[in-house]
C-alpha atoms as a PDB file:
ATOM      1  CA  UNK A   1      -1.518 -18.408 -10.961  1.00  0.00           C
ATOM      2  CA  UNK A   2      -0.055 -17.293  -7.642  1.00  0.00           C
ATOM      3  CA  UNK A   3       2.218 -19.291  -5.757  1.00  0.00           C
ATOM      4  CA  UNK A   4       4.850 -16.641  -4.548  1.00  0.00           C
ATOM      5  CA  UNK A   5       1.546 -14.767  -1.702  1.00  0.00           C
ATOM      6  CA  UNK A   6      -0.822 -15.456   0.314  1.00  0.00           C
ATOM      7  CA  UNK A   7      -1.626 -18.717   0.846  1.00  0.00           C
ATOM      8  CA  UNK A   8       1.745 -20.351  -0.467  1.00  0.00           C
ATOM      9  CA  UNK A   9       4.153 -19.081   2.476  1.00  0.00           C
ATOM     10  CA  UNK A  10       2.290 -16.219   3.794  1.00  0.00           C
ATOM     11  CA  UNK A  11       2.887 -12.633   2.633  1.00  0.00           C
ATOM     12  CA  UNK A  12       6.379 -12.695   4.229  1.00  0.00           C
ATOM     13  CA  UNK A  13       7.555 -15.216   1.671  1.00  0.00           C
ATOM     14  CA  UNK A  14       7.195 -12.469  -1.049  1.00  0.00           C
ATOM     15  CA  UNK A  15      10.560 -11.022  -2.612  1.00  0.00           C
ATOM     16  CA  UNK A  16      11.727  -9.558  -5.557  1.00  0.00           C
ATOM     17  CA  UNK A  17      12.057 -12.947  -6.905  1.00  0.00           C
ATOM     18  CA  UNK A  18       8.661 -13.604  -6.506  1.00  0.00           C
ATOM     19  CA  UNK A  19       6.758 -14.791  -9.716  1.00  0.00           C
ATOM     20  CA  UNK A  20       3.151 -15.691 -10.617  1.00  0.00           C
ATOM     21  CA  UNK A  21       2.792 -18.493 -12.840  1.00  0.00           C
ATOM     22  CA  UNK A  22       0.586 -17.544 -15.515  1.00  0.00           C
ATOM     23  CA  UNK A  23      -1.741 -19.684 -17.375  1.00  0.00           C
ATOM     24  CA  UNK A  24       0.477 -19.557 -20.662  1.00  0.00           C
ATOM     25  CA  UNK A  25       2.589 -21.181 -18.632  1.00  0.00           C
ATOM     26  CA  UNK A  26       5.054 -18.545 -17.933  1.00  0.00           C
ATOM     27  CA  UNK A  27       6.149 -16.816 -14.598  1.00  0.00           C
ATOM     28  CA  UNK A  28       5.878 -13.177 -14.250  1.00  0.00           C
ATOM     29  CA  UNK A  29       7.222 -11.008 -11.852  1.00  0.00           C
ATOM     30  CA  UNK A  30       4.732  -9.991  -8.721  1.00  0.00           C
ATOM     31  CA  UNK A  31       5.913  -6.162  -8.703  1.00  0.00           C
ATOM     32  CA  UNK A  32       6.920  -4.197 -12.008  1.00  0.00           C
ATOM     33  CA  UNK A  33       7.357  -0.095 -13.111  1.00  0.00           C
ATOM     34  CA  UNK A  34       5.208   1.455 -15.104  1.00  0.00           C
ATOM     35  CA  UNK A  35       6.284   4.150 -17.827  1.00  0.00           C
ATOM     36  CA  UNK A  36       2.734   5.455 -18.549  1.00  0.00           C
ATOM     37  CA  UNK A  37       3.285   9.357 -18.705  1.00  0.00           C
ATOM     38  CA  UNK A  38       7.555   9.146 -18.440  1.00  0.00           C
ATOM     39  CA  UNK A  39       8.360  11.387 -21.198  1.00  0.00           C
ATOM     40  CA  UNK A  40      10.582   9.834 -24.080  1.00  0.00           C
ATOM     41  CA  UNK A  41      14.108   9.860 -24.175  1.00  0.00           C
ATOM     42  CA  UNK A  42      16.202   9.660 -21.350  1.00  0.00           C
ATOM     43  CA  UNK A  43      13.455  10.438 -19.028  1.00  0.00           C
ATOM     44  CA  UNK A  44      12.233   6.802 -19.787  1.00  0.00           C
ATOM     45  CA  UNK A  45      15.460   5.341 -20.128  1.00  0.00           C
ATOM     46  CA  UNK A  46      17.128   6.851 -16.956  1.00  0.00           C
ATOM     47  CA  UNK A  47      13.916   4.911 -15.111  1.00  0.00           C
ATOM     48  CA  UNK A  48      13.782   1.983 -16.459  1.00  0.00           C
ATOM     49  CA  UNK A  49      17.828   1.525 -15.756  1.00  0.00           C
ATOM     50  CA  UNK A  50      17.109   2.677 -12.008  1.00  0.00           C
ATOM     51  CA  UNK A  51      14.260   0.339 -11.804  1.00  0.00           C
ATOM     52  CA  UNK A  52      16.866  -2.207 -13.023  1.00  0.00           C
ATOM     53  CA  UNK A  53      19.418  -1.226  -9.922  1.00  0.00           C
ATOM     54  CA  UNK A  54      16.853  -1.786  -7.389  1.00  0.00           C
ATOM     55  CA  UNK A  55      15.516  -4.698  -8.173  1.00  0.00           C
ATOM     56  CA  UNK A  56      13.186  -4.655 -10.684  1.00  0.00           C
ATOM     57  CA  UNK A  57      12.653  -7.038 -13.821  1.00  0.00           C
ATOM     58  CA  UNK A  58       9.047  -5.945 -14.874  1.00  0.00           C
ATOM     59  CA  UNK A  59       8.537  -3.138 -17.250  1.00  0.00           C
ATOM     60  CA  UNK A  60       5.309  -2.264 -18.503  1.00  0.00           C
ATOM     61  CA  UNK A  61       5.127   0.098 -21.559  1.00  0.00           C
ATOM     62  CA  UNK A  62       2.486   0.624 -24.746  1.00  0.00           C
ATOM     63  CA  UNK A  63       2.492   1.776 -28.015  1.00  0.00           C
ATOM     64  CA  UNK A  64       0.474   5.272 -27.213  1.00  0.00           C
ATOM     65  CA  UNK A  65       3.235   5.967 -24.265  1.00  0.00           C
ATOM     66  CA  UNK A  66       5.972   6.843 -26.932  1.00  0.00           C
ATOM     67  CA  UNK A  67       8.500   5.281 -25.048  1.00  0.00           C
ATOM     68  CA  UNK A  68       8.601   1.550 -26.229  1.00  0.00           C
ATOM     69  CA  UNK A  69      12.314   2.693 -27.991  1.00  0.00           C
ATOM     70  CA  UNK A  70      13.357   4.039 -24.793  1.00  0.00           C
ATOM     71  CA  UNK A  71      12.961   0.874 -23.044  1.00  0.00           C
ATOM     72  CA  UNK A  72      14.492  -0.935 -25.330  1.00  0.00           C
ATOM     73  CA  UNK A  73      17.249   0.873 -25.264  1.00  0.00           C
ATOM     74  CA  UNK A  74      17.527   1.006 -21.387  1.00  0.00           C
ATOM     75  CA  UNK A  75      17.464  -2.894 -21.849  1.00  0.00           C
ATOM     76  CA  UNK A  76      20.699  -3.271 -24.131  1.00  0.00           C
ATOM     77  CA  UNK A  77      22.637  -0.689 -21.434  1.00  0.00           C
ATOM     78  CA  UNK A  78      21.583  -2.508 -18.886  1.00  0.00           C
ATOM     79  CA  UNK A  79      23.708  -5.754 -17.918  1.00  0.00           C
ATOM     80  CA  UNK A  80      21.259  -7.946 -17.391  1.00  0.00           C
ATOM     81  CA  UNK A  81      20.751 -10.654 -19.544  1.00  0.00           C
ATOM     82  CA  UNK A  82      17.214 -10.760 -21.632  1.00  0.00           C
ATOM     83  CA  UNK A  83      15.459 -13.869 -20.342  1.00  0.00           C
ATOM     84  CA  UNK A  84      15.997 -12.016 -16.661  1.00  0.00           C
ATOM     85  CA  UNK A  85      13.663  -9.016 -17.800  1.00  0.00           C
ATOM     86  CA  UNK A  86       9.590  -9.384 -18.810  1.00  0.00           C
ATOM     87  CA  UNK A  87       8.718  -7.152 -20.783  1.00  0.00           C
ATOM     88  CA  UNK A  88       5.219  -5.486 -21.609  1.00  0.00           C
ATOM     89  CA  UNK A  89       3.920  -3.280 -24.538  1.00  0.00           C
ATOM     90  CA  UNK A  90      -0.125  -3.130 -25.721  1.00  0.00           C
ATOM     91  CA  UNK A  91      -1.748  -2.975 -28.816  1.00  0.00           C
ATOM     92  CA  UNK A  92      -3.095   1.087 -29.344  1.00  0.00           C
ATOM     93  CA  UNK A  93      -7.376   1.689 -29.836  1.00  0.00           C
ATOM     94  CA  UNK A  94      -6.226   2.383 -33.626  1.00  0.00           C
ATOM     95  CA  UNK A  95      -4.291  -0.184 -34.092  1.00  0.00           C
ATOM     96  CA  UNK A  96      -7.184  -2.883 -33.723  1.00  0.00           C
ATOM     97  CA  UNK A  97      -8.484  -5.489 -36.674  1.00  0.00           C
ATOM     98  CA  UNK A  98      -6.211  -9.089 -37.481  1.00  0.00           C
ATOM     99  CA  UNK A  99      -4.153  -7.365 -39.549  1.00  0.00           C
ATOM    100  CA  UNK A 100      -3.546  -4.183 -38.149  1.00  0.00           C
ATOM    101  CA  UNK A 101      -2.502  -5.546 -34.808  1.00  0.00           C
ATOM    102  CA  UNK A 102       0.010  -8.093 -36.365  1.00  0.00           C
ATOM    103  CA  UNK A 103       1.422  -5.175 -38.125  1.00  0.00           C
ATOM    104  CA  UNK A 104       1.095  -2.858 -34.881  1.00  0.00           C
ATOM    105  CA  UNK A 105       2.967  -5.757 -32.651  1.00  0.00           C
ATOM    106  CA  UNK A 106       5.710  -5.886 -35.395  1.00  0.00           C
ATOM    107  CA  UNK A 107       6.397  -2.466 -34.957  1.00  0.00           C
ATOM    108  CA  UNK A 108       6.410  -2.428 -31.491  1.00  0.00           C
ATOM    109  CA  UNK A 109       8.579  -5.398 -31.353  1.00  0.00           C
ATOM    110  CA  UNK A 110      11.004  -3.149 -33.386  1.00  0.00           C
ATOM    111  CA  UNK A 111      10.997  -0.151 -31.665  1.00  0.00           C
ATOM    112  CA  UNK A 112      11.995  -1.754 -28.657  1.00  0.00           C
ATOM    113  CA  UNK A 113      15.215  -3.814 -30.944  1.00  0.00           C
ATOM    114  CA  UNK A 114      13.693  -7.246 -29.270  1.00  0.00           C
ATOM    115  CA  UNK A 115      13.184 -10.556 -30.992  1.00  0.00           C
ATOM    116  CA  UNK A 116      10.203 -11.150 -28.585  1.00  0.00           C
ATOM    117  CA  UNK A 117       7.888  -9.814 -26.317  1.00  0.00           C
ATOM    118  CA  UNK A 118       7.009 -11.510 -23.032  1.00  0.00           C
ATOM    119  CA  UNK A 119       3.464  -9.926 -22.800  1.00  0.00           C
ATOM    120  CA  UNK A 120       0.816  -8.306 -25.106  1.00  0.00           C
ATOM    121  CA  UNK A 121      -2.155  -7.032 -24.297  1.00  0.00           C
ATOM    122  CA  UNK A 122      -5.048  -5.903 -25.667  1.00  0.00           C
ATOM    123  CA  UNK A 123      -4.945  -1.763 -24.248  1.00  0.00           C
ATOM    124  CA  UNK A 124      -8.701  -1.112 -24.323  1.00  0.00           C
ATOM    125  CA  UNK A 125     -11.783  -3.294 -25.257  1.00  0.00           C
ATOM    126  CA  UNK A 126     -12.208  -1.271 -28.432  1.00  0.00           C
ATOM    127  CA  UNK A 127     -16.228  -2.256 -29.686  1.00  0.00           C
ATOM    128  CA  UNK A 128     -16.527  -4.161 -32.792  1.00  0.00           C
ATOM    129  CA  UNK A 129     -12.889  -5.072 -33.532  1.00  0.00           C
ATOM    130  CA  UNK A 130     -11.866  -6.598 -30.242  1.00  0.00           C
ATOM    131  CA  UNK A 131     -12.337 -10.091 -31.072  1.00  0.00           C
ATOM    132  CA  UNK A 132     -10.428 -10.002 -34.388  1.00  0.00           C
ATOM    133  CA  UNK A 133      -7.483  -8.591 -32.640  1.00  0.00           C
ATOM    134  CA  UNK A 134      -7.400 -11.383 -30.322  1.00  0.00           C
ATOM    135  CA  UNK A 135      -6.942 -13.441 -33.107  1.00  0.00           C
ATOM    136  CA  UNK A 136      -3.747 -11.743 -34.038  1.00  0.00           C
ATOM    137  CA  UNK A 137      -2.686 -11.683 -30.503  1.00  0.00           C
ATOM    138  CA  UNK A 138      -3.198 -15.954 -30.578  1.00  0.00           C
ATOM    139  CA  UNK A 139      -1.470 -16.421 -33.645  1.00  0.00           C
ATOM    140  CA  UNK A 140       1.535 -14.278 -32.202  1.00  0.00           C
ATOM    141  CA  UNK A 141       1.405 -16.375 -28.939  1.00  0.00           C
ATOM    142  CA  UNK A 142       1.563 -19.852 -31.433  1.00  0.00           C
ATOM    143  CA  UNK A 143       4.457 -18.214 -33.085  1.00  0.00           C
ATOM    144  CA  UNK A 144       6.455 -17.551 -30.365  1.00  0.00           C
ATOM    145  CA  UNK A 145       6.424 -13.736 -30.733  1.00  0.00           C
ATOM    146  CA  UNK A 146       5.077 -12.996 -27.405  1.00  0.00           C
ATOM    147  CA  UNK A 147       5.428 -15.232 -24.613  1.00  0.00           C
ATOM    148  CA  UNK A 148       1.721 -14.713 -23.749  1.00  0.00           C
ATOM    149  CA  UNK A 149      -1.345 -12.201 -24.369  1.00  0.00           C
ATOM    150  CA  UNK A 150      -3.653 -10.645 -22.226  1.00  0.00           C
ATOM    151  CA  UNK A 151      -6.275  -7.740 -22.336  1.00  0.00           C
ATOM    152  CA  UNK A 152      -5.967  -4.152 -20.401  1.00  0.00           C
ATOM    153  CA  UNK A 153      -9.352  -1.951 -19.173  1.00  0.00           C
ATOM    154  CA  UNK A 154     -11.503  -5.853 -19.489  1.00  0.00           C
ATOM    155  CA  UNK A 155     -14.820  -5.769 -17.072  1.00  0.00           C
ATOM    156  CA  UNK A 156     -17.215  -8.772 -16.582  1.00  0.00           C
ATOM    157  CA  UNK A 157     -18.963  -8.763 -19.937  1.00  0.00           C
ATOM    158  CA  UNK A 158     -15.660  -7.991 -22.387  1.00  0.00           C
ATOM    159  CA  UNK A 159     -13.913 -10.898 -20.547  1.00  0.00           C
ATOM    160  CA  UNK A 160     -17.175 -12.991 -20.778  1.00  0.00           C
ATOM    161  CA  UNK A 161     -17.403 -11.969 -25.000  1.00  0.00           C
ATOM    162  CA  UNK A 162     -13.702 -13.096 -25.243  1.00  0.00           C
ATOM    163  CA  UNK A 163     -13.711 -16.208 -23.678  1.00  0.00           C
ATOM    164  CA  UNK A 164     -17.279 -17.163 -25.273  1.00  0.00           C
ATOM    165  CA  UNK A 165     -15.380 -16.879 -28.678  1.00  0.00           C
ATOM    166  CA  UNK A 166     -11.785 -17.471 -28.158  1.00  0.00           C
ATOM    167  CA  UNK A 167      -9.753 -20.394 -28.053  1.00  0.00           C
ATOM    168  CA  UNK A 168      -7.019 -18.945 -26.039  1.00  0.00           C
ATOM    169  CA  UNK A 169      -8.228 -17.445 -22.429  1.00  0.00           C
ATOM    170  CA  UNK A 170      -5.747 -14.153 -21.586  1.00  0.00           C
ATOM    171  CA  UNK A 171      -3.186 -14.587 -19.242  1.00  0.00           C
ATOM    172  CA  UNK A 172      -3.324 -11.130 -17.755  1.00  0.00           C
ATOM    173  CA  UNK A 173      -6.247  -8.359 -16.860  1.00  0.00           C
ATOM    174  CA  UNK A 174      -4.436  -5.477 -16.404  1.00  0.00           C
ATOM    175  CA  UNK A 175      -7.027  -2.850 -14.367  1.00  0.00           C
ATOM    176  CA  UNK A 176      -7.336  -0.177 -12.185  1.00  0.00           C
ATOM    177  CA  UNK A 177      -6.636  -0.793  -8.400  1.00  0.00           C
ATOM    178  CA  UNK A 178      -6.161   0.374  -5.492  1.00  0.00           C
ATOM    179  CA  UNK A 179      -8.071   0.158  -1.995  1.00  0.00           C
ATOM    180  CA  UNK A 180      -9.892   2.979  -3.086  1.00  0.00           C
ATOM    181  CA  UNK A 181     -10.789   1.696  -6.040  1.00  0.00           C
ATOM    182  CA  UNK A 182     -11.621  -2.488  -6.215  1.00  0.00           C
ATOM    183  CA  UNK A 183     -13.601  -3.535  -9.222  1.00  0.00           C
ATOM    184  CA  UNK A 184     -14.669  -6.561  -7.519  1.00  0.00           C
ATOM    185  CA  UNK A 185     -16.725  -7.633 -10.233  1.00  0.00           C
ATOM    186  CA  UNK A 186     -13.916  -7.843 -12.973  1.00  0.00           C
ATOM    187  CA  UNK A 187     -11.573  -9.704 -10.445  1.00  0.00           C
ATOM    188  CA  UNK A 188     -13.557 -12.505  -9.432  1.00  0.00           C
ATOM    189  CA  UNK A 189     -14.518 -13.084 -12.628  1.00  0.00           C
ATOM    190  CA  UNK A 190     -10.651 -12.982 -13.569  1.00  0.00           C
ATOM    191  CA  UNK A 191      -9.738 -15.572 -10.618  1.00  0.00           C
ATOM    192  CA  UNK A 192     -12.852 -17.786 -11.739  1.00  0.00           C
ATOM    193  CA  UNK A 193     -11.314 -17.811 -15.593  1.00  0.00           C
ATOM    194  CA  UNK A 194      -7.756 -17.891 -14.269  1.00  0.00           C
ATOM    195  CA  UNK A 195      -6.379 -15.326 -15.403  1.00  0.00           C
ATOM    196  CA  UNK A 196      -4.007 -12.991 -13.176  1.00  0.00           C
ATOM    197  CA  UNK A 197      -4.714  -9.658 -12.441  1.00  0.00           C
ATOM    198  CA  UNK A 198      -2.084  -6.993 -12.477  1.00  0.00           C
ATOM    199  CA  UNK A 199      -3.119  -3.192 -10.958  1.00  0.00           C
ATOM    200  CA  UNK A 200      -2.270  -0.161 -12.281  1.00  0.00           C
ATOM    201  CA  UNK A 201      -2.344   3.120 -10.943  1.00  0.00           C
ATOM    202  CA  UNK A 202      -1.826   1.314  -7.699  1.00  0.00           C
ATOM    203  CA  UNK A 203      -0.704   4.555  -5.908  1.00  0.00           C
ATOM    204  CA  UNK A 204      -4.006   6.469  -7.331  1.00  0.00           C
ATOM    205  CA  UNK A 205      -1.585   8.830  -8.581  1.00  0.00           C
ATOM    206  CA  UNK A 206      -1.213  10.838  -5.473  1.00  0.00           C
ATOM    207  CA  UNK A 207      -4.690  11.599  -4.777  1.00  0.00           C
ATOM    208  CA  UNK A 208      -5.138   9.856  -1.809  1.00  0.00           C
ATOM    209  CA  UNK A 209      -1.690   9.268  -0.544  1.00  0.00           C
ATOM    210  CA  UNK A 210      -2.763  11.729   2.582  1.00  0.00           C
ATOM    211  CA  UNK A 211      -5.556   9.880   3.734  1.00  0.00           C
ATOM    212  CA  UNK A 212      -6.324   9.496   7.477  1.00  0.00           C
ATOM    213  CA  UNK A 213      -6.582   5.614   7.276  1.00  0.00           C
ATOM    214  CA  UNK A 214      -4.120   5.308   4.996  1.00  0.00           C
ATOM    215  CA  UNK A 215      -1.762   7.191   6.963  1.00  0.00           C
ATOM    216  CA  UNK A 216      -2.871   5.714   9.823  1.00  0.00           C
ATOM    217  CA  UNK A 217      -1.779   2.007   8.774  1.00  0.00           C
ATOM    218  CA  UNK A 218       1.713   3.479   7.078  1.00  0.00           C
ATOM    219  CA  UNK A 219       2.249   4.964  10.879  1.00  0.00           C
ATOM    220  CA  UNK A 220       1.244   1.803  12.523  1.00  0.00           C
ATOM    221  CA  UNK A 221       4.038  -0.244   9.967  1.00  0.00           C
ATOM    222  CA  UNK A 222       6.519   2.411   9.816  1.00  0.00           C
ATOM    223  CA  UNK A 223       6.151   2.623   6.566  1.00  0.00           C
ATOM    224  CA  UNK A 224       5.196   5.392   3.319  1.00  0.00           C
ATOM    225  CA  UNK A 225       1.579   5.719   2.515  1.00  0.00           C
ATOM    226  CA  UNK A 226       2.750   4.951  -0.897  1.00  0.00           C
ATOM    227  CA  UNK A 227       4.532   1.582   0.158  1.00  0.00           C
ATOM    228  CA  UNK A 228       1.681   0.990   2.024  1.00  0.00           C
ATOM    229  CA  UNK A 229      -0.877   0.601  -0.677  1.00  0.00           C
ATOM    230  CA  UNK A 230       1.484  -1.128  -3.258  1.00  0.00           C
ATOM    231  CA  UNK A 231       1.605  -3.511   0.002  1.00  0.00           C
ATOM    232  CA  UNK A 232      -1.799  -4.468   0.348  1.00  0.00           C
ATOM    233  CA  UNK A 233      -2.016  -4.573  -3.734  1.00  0.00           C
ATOM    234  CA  UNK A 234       0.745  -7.813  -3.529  1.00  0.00           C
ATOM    235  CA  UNK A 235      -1.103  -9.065  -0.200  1.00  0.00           C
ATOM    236  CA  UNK A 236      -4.265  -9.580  -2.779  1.00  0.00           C
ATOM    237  CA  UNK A 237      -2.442 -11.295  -5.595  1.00  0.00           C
ATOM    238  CA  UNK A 238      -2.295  -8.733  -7.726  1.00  0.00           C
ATOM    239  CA  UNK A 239       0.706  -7.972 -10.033  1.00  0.00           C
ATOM    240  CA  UNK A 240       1.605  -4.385  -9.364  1.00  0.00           C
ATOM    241  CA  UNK A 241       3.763  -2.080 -11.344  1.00  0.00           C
ATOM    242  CA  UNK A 242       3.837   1.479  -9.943  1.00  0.00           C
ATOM    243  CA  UNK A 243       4.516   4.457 -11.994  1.00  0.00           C
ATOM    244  CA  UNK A 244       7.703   6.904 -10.879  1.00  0.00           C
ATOM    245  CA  UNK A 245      10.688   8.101 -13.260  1.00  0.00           C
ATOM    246  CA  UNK A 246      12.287   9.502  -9.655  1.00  0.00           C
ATOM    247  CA  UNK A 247      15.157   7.211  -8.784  1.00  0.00           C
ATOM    248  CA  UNK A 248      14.015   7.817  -4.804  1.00  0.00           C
ATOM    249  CA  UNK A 249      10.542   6.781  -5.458  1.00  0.00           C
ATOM    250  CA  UNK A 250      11.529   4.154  -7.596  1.00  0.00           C
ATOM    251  CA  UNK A 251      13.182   2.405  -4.880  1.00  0.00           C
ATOM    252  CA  UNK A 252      10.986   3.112  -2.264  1.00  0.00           C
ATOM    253  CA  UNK A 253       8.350   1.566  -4.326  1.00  0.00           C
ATOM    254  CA  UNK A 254      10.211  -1.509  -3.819  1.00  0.00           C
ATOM    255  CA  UNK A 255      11.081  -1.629  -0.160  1.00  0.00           C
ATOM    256  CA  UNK A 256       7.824  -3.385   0.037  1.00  0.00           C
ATOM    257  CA  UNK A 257       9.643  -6.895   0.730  1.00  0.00           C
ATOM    258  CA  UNK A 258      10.474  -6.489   4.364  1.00  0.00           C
ATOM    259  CA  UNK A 259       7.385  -5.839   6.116  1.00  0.00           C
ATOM    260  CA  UNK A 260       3.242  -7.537   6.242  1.00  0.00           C
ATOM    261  CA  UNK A 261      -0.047  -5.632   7.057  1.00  0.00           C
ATOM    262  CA  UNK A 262      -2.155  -7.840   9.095  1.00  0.00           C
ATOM    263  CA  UNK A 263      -5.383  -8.750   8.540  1.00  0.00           C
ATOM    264  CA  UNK A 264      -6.653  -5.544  10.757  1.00  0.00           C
ATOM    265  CA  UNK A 265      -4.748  -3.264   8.429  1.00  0.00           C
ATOM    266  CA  UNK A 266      -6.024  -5.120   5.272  1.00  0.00           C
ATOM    267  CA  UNK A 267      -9.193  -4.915   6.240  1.00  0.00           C
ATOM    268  CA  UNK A 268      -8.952  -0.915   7.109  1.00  0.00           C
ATOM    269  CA  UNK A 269      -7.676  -0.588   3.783  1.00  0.00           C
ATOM    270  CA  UNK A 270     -10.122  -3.129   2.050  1.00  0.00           C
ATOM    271  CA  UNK A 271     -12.777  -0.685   3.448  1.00  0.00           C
ATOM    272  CA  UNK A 272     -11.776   2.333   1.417  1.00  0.00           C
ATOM    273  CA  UNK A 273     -13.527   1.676  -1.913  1.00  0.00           C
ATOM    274  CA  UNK A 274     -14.846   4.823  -2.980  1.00  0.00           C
ATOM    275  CA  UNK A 275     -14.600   3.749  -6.844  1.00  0.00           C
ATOM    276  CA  UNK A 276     -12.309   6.138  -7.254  1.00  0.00           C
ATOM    277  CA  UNK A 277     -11.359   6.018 -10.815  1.00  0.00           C
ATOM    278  CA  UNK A 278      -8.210   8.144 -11.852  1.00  0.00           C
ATOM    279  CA  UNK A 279      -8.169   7.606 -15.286  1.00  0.00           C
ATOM    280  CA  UNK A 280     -10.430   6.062 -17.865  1.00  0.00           C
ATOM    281  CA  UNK A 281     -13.611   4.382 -16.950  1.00  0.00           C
ATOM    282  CA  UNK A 282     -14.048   0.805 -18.227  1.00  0.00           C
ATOM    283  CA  UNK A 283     -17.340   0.326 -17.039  1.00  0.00           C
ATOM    284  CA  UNK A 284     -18.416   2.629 -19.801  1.00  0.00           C
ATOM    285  CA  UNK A 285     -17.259   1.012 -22.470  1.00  0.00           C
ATOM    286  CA  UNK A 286     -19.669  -1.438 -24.335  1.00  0.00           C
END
């Protein structure tokens, strides 16, 4: 789990080199961009190579995002080697069943032109077909296909189903958070199982990138309201991959290396849970 944050070094001893070791037995980088909502093409690919430039090595697409070629394509232009970039994708709601998410992971695999993927996860805890999926997803781990599996959107009780059933616990929960927005529930019962928890939407998509506390700590740190919050998103953990096809905002989402809130600012921050959800709902899903 982590050994790159708090409590290993401090939050000062994070970098861009900073991994979390994940239960599969793999490291994963602690900050990553998200392409959720980067149009195809060379929107996408234009991103993902600027992400690349600054720093970045984590890339987190999906099937339903269109863009899976895009960033595979932004990987063979780029010159980085593969086994320097971790790469995500997620099986789609329609794709799920044992043999329609092997054949759903195959053709993500090729769309992206790579001979493996480093993570899979389960997008959304689709009723009555989830646990058959997870299946595929554990034969594709013992294959070597995918370097390890995970779920997306999991509360307490889809987590608790899987692992009452499953052989193979996921590596990853990949959830909504922010400070104003901290499913508690879903990630202590995450720690307790091991798994690592990776945030997205970590910037609540602009919606509260003007509020008074919020601005309040970036002014105290000299920092962006938006660097602020991916800030106290590492200081917890969490794997964060923020969302931005700007090449400006894409590196100021990672100047988040060179500074620490302290536990005053954490806790001003920790205190702005207003479940603010900016997407789906999880909760609601049985």
């Amino acid at each position: 789990m982590w050994d790159g944050g708090v409590g290993v070094g401090g939050p000062m001893s994070l970098s861009f080199d900073s991994t979390v070791l994940l239960n599969h037995g793999i490291r994963m980088p602690v900050l990553g961009l998200g392409v959720f909502q980067t149009p195809p093409g060379r929107a996408t690919l234009d991103a993902v190579l600027a992400a690349f430039d600054a720093g970045y090595r984590l890339i987190d697409t999906a099937r339903i995002y269109g863009n899976e070629a895009d960033v595979g394509e932004a990987i063979r232009a780029s010159d980085l080697s593969r086994d320097e970039i971790f790469v995500t994708t997620k099986l789609w709601n329609t794709d799920h069943g044992y043999d329609e998410a092997l054949l759903a992971f195959e053709a993500s695999r090729r769309r992206m032109g790579l001979d493996h993927v480093d993570l899979y996860l389960i997008h959304w805890p689709v009723q009555g077909a989830r646990l058959e999926s997870w299946k595929a997803l554990t034969r594709l781990l013992k294959e070597g296909r995918c370097r390890a599996i995970g779920v997306s959107n999991y509360m307490v009780r889809h987590l608790d189903e899987l692992v009452g059933a499953a052989d193979v616990v996921p590596a990853v929960n990949q959830i909504e958070v922010s400070p104003f927005l901290q499913p508690r529930a879903a990630i202590a019962r995450s720690k307790d199982l091991g798994i690592q928890v990776e945030a997205y939407s970590p910037l609540t998509k602009a919606r509260r990138l003007r509020d008074a506390t919020l601005r309040a700590v970036a002014g105290h740190v000299g920092r962006s309201p938006a660097q602020v919050l991916l800030r106290w998103g590492l200081q917890k953990g969490f794997v964060v991959i923020p969302k931005s096809a700007r090449p400006e905002r894409i590196r100021e989402n990672a100047a988040v290396f060179d500074f620490e809130l302290s536990v005053e600012d954490m806790a001003l921050l920790d205190g702005l849970d207003e479940g603010l959800h900016t997407g789906w709902n999880p909760e609601a899903a049985p």
